[in-house]
N, C-alpha and C. Protein backbone atom coordinates (compact mmCIF):
# COMPACT_ATOMS: atom_id res chain seq x y z
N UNK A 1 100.11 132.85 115.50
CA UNK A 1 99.77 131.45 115.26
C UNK A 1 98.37 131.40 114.64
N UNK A 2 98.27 130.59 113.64
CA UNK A 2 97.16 130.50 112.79
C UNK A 2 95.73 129.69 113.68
N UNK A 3 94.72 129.97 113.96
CA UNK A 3 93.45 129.33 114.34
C UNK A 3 94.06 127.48 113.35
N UNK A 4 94.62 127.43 112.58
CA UNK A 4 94.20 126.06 112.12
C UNK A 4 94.80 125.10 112.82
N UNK A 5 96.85 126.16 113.27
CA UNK A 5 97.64 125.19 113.92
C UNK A 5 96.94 125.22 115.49
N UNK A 6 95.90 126.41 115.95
CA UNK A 6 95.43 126.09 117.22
C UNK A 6 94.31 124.37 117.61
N UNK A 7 93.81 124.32 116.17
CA UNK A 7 92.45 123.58 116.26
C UNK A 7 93.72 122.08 116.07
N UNK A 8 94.81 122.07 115.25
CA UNK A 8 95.25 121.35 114.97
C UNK A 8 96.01 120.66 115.83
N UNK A 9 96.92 121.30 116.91
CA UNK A 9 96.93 121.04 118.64
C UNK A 9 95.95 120.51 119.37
N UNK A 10 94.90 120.79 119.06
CA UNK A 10 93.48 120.63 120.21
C UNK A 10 93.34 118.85 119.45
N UNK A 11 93.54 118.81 118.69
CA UNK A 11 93.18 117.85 118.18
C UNK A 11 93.97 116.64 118.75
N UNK A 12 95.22 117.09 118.78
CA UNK A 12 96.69 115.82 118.71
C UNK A 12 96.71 116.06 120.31
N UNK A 13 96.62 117.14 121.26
CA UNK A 13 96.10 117.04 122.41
C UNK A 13 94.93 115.88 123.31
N UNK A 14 93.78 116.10 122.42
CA UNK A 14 92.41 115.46 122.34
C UNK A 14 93.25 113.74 122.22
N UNK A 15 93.65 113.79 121.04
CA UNK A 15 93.93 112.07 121.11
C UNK A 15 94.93 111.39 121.63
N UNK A 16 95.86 112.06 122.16
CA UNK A 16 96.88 112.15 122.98
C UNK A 16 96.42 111.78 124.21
N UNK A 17 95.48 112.30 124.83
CA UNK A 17 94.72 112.50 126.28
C UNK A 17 93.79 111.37 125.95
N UNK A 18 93.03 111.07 125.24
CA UNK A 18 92.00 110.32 125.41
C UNK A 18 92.66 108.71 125.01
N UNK A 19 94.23 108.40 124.88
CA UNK A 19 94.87 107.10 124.14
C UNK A 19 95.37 107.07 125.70
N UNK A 20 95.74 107.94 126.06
CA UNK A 20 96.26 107.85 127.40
C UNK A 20 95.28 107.62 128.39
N UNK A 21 94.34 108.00 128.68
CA UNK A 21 92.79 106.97 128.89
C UNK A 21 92.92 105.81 128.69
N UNK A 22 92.59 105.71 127.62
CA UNK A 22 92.42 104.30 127.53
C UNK A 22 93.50 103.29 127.80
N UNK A 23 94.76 103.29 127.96
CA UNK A 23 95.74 103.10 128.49
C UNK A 23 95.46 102.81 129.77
N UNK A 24 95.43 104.07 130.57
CA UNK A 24 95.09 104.00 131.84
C UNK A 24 94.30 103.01 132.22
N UNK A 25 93.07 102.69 131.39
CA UNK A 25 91.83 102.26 132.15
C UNK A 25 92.48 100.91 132.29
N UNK A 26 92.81 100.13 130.72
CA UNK A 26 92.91 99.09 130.37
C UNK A 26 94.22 98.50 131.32
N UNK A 27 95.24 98.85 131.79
CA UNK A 27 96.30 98.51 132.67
C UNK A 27 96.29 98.42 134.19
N UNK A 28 94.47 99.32 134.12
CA UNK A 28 94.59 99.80 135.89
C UNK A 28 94.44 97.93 136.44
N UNK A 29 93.12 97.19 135.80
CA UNK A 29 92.80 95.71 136.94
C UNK A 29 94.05 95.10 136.73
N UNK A 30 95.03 95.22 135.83
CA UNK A 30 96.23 94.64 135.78
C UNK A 30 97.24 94.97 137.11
N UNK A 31 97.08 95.90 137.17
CA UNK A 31 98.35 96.40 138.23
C UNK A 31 97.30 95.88 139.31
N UNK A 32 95.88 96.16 139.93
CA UNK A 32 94.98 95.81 141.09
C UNK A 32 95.64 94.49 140.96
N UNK A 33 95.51 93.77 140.32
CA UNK A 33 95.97 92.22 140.16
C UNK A 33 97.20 91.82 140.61
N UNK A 34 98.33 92.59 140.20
CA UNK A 34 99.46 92.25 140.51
C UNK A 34 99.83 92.88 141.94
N UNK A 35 99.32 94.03 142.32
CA UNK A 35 100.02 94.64 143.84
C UNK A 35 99.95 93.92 144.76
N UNK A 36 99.13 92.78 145.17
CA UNK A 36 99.21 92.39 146.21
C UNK A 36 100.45 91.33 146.31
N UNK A 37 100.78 91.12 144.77
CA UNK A 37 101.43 89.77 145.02
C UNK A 37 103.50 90.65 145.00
N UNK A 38 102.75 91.55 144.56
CA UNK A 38 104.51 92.37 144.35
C UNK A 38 104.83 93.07 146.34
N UNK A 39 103.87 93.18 146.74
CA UNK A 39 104.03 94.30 147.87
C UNK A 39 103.33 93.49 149.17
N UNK A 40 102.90 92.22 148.89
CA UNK A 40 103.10 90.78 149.52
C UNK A 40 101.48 91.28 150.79
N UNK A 41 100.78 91.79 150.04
CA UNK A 41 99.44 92.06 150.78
C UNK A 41 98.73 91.18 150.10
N UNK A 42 98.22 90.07 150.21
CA UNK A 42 97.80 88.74 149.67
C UNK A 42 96.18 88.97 150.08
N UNK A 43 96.30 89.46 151.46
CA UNK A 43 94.89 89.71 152.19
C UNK A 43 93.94 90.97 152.15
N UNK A 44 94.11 91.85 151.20
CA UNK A 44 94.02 93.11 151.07
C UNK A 44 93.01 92.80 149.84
N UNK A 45 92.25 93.40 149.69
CA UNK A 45 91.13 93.63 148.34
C UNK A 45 91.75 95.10 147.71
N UNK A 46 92.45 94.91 146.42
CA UNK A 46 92.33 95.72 145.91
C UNK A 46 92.06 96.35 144.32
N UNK A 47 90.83 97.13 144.09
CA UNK A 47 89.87 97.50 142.72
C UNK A 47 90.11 99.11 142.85
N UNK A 48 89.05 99.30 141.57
CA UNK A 48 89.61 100.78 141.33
C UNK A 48 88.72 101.83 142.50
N UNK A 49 87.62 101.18 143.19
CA UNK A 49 87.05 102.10 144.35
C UNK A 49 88.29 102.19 145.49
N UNK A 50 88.83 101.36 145.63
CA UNK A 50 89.78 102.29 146.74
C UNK A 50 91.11 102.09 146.21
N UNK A 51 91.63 102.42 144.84
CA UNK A 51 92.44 102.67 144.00
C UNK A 51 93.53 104.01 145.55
N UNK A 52 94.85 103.98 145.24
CA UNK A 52 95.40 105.25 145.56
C UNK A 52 94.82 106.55 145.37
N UNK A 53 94.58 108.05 145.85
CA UNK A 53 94.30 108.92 145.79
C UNK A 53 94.92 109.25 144.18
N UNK A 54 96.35 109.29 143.91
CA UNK A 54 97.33 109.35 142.88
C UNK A 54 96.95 109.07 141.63
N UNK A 55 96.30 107.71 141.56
CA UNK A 55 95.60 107.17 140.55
C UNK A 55 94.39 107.74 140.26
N UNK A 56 93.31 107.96 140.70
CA UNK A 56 92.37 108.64 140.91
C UNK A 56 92.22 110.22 140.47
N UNK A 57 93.27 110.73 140.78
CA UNK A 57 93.98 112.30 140.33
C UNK A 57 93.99 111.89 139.07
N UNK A 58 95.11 111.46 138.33
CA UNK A 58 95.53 111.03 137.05
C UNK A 58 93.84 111.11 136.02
N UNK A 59 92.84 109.84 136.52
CA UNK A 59 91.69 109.94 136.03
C UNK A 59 91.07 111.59 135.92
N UNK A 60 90.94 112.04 136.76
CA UNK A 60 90.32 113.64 136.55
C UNK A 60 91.26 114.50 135.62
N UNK A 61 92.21 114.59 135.62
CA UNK A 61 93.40 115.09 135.35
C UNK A 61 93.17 115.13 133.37
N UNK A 62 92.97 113.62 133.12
CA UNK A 62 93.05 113.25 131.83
C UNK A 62 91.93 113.93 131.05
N UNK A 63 91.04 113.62 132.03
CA UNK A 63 89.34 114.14 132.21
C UNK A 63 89.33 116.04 131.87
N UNK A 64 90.21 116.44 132.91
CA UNK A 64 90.24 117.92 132.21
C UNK A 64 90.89 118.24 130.84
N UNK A 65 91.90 117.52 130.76
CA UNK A 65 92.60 117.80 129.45
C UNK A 65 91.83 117.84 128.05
N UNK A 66 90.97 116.29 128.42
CA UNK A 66 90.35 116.12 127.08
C UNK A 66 89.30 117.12 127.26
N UNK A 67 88.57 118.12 128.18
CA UNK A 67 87.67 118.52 128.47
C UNK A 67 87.84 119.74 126.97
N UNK A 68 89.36 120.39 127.34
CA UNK A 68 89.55 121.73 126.97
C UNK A 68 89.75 121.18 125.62
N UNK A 69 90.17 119.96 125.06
CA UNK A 69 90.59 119.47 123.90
C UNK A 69 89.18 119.55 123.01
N UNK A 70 88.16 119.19 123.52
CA UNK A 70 87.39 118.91 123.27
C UNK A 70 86.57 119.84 122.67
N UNK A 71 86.67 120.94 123.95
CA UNK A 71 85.67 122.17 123.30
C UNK A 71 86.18 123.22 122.53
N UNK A 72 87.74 122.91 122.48
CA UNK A 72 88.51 123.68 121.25
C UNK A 72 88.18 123.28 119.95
N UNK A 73 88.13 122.20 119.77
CA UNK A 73 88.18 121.33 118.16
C UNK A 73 86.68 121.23 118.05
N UNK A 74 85.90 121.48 119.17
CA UNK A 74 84.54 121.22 118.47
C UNK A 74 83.69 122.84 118.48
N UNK A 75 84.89 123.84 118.79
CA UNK A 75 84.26 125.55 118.38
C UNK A 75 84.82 125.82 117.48
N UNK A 76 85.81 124.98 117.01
CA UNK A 76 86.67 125.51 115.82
C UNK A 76 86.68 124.70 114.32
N UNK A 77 85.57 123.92 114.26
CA UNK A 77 85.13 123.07 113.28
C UNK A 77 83.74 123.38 113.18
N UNK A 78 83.88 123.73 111.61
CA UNK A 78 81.93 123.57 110.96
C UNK A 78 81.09 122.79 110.82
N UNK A 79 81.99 121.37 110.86
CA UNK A 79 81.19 119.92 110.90
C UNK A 79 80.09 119.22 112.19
N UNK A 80 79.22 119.51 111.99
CA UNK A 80 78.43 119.57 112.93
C UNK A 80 78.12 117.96 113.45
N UNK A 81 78.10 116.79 113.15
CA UNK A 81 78.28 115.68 113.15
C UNK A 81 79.67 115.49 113.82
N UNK A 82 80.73 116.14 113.99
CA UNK A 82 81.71 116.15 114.84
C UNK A 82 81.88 116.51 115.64
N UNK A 83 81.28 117.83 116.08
CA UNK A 83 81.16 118.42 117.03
C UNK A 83 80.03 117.52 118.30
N UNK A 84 78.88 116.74 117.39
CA UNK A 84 78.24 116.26 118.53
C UNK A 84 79.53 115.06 118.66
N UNK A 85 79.75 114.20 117.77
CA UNK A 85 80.41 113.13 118.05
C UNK A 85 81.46 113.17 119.62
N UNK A 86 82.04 114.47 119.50
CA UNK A 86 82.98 114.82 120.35
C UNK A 86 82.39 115.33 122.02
N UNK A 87 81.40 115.41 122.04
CA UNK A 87 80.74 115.98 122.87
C UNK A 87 79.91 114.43 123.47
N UNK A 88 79.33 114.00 122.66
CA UNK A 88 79.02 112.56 122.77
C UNK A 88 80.21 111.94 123.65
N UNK A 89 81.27 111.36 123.07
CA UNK A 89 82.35 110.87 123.46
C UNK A 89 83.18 111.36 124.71
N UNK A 90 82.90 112.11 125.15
CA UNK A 90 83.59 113.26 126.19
C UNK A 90 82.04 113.01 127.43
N UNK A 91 80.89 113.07 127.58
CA UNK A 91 79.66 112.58 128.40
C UNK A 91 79.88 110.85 128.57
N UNK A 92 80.09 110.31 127.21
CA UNK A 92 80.55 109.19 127.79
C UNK A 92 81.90 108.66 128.92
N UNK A 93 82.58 109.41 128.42
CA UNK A 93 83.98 109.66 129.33
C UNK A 93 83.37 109.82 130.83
N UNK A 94 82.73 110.66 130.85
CA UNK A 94 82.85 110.92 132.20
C UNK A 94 81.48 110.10 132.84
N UNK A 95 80.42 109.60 132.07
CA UNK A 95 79.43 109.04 132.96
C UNK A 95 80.36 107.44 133.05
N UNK A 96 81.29 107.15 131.98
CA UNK A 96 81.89 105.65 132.52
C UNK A 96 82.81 106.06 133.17
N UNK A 97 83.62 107.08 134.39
CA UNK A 97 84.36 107.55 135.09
C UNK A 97 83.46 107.40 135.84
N UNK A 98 82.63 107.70 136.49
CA UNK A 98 81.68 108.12 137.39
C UNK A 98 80.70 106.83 137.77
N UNK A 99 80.34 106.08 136.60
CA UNK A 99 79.93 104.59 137.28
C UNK A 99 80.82 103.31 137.15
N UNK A 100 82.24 103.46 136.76
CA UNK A 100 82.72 102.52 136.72
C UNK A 100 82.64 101.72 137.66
N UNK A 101 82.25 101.73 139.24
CA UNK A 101 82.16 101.01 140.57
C UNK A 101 80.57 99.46 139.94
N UNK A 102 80.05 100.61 138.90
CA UNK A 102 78.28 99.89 138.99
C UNK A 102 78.65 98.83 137.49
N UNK A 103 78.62 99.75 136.53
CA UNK A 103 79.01 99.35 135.09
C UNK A 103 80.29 98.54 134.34
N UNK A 104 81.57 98.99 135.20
CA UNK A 104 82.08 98.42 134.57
C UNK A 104 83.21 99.81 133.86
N UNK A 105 84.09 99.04 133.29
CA UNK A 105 84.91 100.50 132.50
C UNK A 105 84.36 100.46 131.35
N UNK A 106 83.56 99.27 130.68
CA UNK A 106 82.96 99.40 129.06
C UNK A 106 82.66 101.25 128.83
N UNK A 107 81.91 101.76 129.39
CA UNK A 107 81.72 102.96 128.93
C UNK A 107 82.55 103.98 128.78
N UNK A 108 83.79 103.74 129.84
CA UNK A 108 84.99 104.46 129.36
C UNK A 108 85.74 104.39 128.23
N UNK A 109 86.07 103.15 127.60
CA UNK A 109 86.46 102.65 126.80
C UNK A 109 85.51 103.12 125.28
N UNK A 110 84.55 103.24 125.40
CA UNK A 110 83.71 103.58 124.30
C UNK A 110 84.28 105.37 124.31
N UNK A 111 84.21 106.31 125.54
CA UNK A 111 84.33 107.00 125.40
C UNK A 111 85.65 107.38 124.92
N UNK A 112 86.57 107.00 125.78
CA UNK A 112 88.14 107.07 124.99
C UNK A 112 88.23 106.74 123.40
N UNK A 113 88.05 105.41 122.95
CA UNK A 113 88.11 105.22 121.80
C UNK A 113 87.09 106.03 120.57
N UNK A 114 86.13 106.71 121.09
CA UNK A 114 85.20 107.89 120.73
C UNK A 114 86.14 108.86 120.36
N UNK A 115 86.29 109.41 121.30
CA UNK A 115 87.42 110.60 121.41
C UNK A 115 88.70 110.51 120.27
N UNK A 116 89.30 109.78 120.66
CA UNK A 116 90.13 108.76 119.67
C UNK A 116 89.83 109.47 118.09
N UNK A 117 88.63 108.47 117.70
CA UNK A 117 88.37 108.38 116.45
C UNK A 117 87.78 109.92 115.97
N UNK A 118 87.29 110.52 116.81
CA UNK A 118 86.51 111.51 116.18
C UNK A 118 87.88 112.73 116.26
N UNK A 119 88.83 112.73 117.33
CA UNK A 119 89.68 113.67 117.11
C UNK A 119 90.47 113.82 115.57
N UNK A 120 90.92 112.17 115.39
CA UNK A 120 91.04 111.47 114.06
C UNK A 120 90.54 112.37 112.75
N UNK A 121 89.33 111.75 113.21
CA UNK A 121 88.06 112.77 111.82
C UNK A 121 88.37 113.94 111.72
N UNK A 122 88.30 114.70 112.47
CA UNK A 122 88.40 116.40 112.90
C UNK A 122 89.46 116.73 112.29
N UNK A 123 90.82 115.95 112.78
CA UNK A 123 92.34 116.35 112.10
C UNK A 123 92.04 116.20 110.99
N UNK A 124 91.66 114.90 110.26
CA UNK A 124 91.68 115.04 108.85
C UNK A 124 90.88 116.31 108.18
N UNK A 125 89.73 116.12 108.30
CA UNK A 125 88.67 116.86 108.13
C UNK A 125 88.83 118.01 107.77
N UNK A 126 89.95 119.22 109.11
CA UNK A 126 90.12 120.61 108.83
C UNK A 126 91.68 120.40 108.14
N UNK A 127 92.36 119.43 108.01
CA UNK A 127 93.67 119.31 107.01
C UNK A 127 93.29 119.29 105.29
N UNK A 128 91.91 118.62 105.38
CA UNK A 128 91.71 118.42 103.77
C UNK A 128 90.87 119.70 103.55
N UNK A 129 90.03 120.36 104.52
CA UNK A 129 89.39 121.86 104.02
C UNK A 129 90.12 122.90 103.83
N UNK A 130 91.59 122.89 103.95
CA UNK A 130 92.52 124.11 103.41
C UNK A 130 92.38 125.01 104.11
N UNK A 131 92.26 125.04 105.80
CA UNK A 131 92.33 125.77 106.66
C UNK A 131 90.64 126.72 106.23
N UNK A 132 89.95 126.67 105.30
CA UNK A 132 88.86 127.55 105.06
C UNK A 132 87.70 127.22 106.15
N UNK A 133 87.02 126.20 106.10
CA UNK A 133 85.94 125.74 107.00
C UNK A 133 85.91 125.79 108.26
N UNK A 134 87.13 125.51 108.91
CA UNK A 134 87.57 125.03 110.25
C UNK A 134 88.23 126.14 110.81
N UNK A 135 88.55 127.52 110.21
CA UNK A 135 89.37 128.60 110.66
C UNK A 135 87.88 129.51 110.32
N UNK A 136 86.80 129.54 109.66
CA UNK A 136 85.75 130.69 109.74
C UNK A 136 85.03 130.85 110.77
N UNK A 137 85.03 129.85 111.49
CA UNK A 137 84.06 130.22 112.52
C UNK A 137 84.45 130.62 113.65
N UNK A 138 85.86 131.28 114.08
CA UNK A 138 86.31 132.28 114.79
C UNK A 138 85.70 133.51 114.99
C-alpha cells in the first residue's frame, strides 16, 4: 500500500471522526432535553456533566481516533500551515472537551469544524501534488 493511500485514509478517517463530533456535540442538549420527558423523570437535572458513562466513552473514543488521524496526515504532509492547522484544531478539541462544564461546547465545535476543514485541505492538497510532496517525507 502506497504512503499516499495511507495519508489518504488518515485523512477521510480525520473527517469522518471529527463530523461525527460534531454531530455528537450538537445532538447531545437535544437528547438532555428530551430524556426526561421520554423516560418520564421530569424531576431529574439532566446536562452533559452527569451525561451516562456511555456517552462520555463515545467523547474520548472520537477524541482518540481523531488523535491518530491527526498525527498521520500531519507526518505525512510537507505543508506546514497544515500541519499546525491540524494540531491547532485537535488542542482545541480537547481543551473544549475538557471545559465544556465552564465554556460551553463553542470550542468544540471550532475544533471539530477545524478538523473538518483542514482534513479537507490536506486531502486536496496531497491529491493535487501527485503523490510527490506528501509521500517524501517518509
Amino acid at each position: 500500500m502506497s504512503i499516499y493511500t495511507d495519508q489518504k485514509k488518515s485523512d477521510l478517517v480525520g473527517i469522518i471522526a471529527s463530523s461525527l463530533c460534531a454531530i455528537h456535540c450538537a445532538i447531545t442538549p437535544f437528547i438532555f432535553v428530551a430524556k426526561p420527558f421520554l423516560h418520564e423523570t421530569v424531576g431529574q437535572s439532566h446536562t452533559c456533566a452527569n451525561a451516562p458513562i456511555g456517552w462520555k466513552i463515545f467523547d474520548f473514543l472520537l477524541l482518540l481516533i481523531s488523535l491518530f488521524a491527526v498525527w498521520h496526515s500531519a507526518r505525512s504532509t510537507d505543508k506546514k500551515s497544515i500541519q499546525l492547522l491540524l494540531w491547532i484544531s485537535w488542542i482545541c478539541l480537547v481543551i473544549g472537551l475538557f471545559t465544556a462544564k465552564y465554556f460551553g461546547h463553542f470550542i468544540m465545535y471550532i475544533g471539530s469544524f477545524g478538523l473538518v476543514a483542514t482534513h479537507l485541505m490536506n486531502f486536496r492538497y496531497c491529491r493535487t501534488c501527485q503523490n510527490a510532496q506528501c509521500t517524501s517525507l517518509k
